[in-house]
C-alpha atoms as a PDB file:
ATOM      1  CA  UNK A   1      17.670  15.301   0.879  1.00  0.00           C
ATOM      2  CA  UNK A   2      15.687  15.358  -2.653  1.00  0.00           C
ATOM      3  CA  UNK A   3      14.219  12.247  -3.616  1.00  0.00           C
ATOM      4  CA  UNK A   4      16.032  12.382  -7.232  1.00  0.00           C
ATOM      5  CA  UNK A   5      19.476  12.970  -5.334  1.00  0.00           C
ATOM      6  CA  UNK A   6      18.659   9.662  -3.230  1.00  0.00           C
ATOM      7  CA  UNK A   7      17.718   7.650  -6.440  1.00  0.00           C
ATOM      8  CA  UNK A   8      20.712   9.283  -8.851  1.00  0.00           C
ATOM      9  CA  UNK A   9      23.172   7.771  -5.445  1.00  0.00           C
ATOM     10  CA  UNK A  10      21.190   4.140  -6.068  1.00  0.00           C
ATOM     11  CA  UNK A  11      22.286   4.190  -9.540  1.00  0.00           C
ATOM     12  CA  UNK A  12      25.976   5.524  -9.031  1.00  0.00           C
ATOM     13  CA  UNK A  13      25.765   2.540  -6.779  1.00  0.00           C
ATOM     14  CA  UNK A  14      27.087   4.753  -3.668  1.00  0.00           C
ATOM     15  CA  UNK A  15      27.134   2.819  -0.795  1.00  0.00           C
ATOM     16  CA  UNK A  16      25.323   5.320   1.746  1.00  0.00           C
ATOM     17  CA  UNK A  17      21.944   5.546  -0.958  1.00  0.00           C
ATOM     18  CA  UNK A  18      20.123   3.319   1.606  1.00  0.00           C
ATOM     19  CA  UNK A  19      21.923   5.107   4.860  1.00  0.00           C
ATOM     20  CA  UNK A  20      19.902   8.157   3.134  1.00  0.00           C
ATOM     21  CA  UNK A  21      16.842   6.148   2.342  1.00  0.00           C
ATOM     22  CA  UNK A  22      16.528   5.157   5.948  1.00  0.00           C
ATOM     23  CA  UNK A  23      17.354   8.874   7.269  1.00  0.00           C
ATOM     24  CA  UNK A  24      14.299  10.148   5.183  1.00  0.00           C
ATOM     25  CA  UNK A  25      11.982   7.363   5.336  1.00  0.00           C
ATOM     26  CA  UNK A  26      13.177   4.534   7.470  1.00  0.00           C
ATOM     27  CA  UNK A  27      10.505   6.067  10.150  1.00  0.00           C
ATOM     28  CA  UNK A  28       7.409   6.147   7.761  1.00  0.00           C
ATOM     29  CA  UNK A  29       8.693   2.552   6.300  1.00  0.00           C
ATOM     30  CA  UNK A  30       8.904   0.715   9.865  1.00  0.00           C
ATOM     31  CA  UNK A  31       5.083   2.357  10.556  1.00  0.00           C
ATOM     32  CA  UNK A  32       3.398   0.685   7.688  1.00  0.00           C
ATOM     33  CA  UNK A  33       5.143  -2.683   8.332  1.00  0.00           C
ATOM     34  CA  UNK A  34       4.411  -2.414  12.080  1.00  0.00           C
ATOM     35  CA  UNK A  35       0.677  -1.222  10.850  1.00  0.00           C
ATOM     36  CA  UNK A  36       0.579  -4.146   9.799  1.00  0.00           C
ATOM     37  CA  UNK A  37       2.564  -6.706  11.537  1.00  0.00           C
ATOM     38  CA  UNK A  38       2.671  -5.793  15.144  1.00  0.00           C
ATOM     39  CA  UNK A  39       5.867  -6.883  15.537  1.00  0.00           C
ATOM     40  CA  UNK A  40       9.064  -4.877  15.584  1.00  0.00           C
ATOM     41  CA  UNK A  41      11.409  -7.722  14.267  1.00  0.00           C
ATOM     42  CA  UNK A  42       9.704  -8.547  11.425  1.00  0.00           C
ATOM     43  CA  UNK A  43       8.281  -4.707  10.523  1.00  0.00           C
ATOM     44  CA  UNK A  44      12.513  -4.219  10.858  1.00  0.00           C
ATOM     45  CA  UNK A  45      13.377  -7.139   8.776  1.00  0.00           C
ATOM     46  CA  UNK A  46      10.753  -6.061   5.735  1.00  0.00           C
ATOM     47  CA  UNK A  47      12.111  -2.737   5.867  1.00  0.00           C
ATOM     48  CA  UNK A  48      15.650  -4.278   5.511  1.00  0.00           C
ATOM     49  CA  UNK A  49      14.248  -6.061   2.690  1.00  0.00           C
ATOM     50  CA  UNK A  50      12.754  -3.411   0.909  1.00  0.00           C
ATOM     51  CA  UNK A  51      16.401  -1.361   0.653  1.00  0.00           C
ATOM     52  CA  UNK A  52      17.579  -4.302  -0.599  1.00  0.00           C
ATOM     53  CA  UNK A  53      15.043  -4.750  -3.634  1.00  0.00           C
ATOM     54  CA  UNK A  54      15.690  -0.721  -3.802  1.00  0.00           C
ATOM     55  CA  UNK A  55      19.105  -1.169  -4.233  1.00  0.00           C
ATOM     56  CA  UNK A  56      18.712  -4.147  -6.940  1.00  0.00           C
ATOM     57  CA  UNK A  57      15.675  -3.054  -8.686  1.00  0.00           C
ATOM     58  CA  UNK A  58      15.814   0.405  -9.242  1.00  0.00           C
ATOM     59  CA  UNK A  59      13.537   0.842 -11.711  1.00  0.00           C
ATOM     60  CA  UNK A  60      14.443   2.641 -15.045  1.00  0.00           C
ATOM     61  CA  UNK A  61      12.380   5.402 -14.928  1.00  0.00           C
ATOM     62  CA  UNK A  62      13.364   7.068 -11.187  1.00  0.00           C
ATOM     63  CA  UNK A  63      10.356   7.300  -9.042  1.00  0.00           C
ATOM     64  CA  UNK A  64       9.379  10.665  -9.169  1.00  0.00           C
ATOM     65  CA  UNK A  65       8.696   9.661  -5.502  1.00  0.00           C
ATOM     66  CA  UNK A  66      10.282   7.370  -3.690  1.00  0.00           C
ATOM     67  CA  UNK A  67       8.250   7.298  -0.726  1.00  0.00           C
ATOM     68  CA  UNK A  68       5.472   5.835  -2.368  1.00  0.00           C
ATOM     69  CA  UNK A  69       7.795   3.352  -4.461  1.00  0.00           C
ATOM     70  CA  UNK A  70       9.157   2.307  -1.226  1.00  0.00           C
ATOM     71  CA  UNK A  71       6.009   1.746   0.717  1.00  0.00           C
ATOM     72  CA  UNK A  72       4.620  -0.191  -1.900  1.00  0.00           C
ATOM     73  CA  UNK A  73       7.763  -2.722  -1.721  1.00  0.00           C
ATOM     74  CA  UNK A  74       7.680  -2.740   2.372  1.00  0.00           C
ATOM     75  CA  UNK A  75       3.568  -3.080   2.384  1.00  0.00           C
ATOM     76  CA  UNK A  76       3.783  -6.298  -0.127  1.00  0.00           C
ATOM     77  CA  UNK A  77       6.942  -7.367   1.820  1.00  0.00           C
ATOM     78  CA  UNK A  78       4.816  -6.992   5.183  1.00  0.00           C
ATOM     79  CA  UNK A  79       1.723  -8.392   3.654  1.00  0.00           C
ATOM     80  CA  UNK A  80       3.575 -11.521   2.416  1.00  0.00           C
ATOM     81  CA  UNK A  81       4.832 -12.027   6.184  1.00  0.00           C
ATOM     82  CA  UNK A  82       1.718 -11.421   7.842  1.00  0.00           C
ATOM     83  CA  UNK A  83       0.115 -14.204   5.187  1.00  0.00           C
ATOM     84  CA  UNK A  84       3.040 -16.553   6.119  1.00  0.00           C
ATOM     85  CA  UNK A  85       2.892 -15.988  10.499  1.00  0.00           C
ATOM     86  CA  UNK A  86      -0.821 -16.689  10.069  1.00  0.00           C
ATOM     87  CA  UNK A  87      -1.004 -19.338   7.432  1.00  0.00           C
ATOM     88  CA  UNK A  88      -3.865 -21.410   8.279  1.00  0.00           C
ATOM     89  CA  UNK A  89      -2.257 -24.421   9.583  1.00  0.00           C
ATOM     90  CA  UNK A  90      -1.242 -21.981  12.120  1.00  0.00           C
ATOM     91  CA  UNK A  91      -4.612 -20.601  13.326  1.00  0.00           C
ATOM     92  CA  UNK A  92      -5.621 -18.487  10.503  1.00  0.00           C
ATOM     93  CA  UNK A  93      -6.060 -14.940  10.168  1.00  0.00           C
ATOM     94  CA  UNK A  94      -6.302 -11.820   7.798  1.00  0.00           C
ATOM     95  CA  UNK A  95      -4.610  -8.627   6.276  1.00  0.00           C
ATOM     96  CA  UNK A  96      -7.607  -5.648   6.157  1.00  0.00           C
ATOM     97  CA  UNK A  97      -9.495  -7.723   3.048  1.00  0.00           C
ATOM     98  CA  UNK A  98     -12.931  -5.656   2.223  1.00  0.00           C
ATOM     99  CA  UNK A  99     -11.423  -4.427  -0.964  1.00  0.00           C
ATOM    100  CA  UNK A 100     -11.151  -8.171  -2.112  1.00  0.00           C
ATOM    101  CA  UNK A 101     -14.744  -7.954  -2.730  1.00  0.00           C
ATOM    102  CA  UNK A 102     -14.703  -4.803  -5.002  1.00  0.00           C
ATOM    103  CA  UNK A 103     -12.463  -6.624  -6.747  1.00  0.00           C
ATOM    104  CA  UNK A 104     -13.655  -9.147  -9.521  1.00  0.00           C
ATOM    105  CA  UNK A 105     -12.865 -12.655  -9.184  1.00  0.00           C
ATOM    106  CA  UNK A 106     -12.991 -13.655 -12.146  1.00  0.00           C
ATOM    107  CA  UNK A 107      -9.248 -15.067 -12.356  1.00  0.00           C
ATOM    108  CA  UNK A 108      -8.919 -13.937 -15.893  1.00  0.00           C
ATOM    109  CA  UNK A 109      -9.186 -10.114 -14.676  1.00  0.00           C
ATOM    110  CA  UNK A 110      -5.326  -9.805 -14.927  1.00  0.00           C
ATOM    111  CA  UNK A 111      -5.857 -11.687 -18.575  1.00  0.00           C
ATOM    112  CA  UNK A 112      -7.722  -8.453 -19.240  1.00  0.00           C
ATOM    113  CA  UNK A 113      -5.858  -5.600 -17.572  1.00  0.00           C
ATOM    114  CA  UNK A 114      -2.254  -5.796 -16.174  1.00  0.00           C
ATOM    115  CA  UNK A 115      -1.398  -4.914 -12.334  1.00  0.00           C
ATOM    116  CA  UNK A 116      -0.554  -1.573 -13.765  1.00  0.00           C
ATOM    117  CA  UNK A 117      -3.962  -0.872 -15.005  1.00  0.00           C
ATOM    118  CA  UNK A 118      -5.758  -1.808 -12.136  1.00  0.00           C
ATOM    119  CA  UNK A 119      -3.609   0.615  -9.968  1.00  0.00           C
ATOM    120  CA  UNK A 120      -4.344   3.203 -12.999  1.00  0.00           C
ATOM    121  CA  UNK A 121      -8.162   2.432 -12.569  1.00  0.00           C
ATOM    122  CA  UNK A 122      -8.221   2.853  -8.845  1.00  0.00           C
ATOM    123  CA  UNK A 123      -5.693   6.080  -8.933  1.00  0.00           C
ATOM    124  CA  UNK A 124      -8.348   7.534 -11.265  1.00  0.00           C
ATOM    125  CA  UNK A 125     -11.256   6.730  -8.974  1.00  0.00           C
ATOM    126  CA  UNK A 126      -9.415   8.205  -5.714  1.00  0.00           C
ATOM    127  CA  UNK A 127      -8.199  11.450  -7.522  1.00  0.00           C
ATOM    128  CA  UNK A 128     -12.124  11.911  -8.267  1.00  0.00           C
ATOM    129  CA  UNK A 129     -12.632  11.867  -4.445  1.00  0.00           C
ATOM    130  CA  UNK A 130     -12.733  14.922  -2.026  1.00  0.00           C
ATOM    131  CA  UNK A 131      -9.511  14.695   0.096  1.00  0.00           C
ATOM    132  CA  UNK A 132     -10.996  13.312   3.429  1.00  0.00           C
ATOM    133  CA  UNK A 133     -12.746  10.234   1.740  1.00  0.00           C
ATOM    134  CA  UNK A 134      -9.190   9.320  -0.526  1.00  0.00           C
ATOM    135  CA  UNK A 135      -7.276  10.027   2.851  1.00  0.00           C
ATOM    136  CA  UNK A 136      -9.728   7.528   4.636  1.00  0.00           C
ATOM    137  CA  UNK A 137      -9.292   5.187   1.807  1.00  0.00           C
ATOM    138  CA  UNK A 138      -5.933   5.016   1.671  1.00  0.00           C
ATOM    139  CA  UNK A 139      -5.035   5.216   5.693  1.00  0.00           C
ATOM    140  CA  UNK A 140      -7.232   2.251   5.678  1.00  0.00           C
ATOM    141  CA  UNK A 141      -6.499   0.346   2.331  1.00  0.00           C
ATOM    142  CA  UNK A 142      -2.624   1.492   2.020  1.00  0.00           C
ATOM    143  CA  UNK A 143      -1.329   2.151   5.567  1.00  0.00           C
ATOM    144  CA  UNK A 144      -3.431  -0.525   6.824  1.00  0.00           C
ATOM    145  CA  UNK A 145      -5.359   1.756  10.051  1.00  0.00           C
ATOM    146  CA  UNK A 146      -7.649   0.328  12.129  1.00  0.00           C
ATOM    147  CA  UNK A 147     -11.176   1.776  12.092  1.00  0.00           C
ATOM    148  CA  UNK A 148     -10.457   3.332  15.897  1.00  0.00           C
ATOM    149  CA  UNK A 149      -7.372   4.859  14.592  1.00  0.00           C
ATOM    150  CA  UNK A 150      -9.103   6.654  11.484  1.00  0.00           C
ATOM    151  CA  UNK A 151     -12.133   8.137  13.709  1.00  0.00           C
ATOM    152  CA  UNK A 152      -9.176   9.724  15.329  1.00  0.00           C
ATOM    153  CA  UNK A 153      -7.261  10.594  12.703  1.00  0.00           C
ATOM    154  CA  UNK A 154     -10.243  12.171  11.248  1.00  0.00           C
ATOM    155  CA  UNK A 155     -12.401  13.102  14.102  1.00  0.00           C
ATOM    156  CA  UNK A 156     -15.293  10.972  12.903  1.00  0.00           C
ATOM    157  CA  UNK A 157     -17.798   8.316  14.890  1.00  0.00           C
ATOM    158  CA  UNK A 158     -17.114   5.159  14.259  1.00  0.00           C
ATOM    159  CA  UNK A 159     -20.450   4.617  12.020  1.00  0.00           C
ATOM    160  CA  UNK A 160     -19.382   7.422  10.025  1.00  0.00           C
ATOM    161  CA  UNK A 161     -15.928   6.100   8.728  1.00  0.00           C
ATOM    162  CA  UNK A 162     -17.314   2.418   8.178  1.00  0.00           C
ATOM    163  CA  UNK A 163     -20.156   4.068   6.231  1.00  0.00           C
ATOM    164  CA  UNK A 164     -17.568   6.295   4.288  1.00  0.00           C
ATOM    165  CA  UNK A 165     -15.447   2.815   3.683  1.00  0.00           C
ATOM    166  CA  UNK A 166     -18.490   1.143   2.525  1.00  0.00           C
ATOM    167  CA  UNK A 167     -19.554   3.460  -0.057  1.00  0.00           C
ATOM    168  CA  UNK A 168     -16.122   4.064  -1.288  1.00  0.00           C
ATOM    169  CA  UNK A 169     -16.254  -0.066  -1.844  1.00  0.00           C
ATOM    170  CA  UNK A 170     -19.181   0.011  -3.682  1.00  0.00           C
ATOM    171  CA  UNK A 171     -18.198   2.834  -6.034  1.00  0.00           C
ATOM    172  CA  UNK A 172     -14.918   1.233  -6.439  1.00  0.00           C
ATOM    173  CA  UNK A 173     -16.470  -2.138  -7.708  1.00  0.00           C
ATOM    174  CA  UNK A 174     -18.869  -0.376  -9.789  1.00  0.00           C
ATOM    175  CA  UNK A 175     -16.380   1.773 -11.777  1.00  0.00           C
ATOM    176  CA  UNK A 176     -14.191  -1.278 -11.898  1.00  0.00           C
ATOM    177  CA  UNK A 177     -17.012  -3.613 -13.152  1.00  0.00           C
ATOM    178  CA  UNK A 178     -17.548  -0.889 -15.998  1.00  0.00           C
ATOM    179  CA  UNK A 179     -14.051  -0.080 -16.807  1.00  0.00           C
ATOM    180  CA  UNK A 180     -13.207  -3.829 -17.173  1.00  0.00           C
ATOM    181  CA  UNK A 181     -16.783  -5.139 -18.024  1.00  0.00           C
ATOM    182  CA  UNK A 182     -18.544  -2.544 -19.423  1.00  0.00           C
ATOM    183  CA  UNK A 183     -21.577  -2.903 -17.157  1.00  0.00           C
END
């Protein structure tokens, strides 16, 4: 089923939009939450959470496609639950960070630039990219892949794809740093 036909059925408020939703993506959904969860319960519970913020926040202008507004919801969702099963006080851990350092810290960055432009700032700097360094970037940055599961993926060493992740890191920061700095 087309994407606009599953978002027209959200806003007619039909009752099987999210039966629909889950036929064409529940699959793709559950395997970014599990990416990064681990566990099946809770990957299944952000899912069911993200066709519920899909059903109430349908946003104005219709994705043009909903597989990427969905993953976005379930990846925060799953995010937000891996940051809560792992708070410190209950051993610690961490979500795939390395793009924290690209970046800045500088708390009044949103001040500057809203969410939005940041996401327009790093769209422009992947769609500059040839297609096996933005898919690398994104299976790792987006989807959440393990370095093991890129090389195969990809058919690269190891070295390679940390090199490739690297770099991409350091051009990242240094566009951002200009675009928001002017450096």
């Amino acid at each position: 089923m087309d994407d606009s036909v599953i978002v027209e059925m959200y806003w007619q408020r039909k009752d099987d939009a999210i039966a629909k939703t889950d036929e064409k993506y529940g699959k793709m959904l559950n395997g970014i939450s599990m990416s990064v969860l681990g566990c099946r319960e809770d990957a299944e519970e952000c899912v069911s959470d993200t066709y519920l913020t899909a059903w109430r926040r349908m946003p104005s202008e219709r994705p043009m496609y909903l597989g990427a507004f969905l993953s976005k919801i379930v990846r925060h969702f799953s995010i937000d639950r891996y940051r809560k099963n792992t708070a410190e006080k209950r051993g610690g851990g961490e979500v795939c960070d390395e793009l924290t350092e690209c970046i800045p810290s500088n708390t009044d960055v949103f001040d500057e630039i809203e969410n939005n432009e940041l996401s327009k700032l790093i769209d422009s700097f992947l769609s500059r990219l040839d297609e096996e360094k933005r898919m690398i970037f994104v299976r790792r940055y987006f989807y959440n892949d393990s370095i093991e599961d890129i090389c195969k993926r990809f058919s690269v060493s190891s070295s390679k794809a940390k090199s490739v992740l690297f770099r991409l890191r350091e051009k990242l920061k240094e566009q951002l740093e200009v675009q928001l700095y002017g450096r």
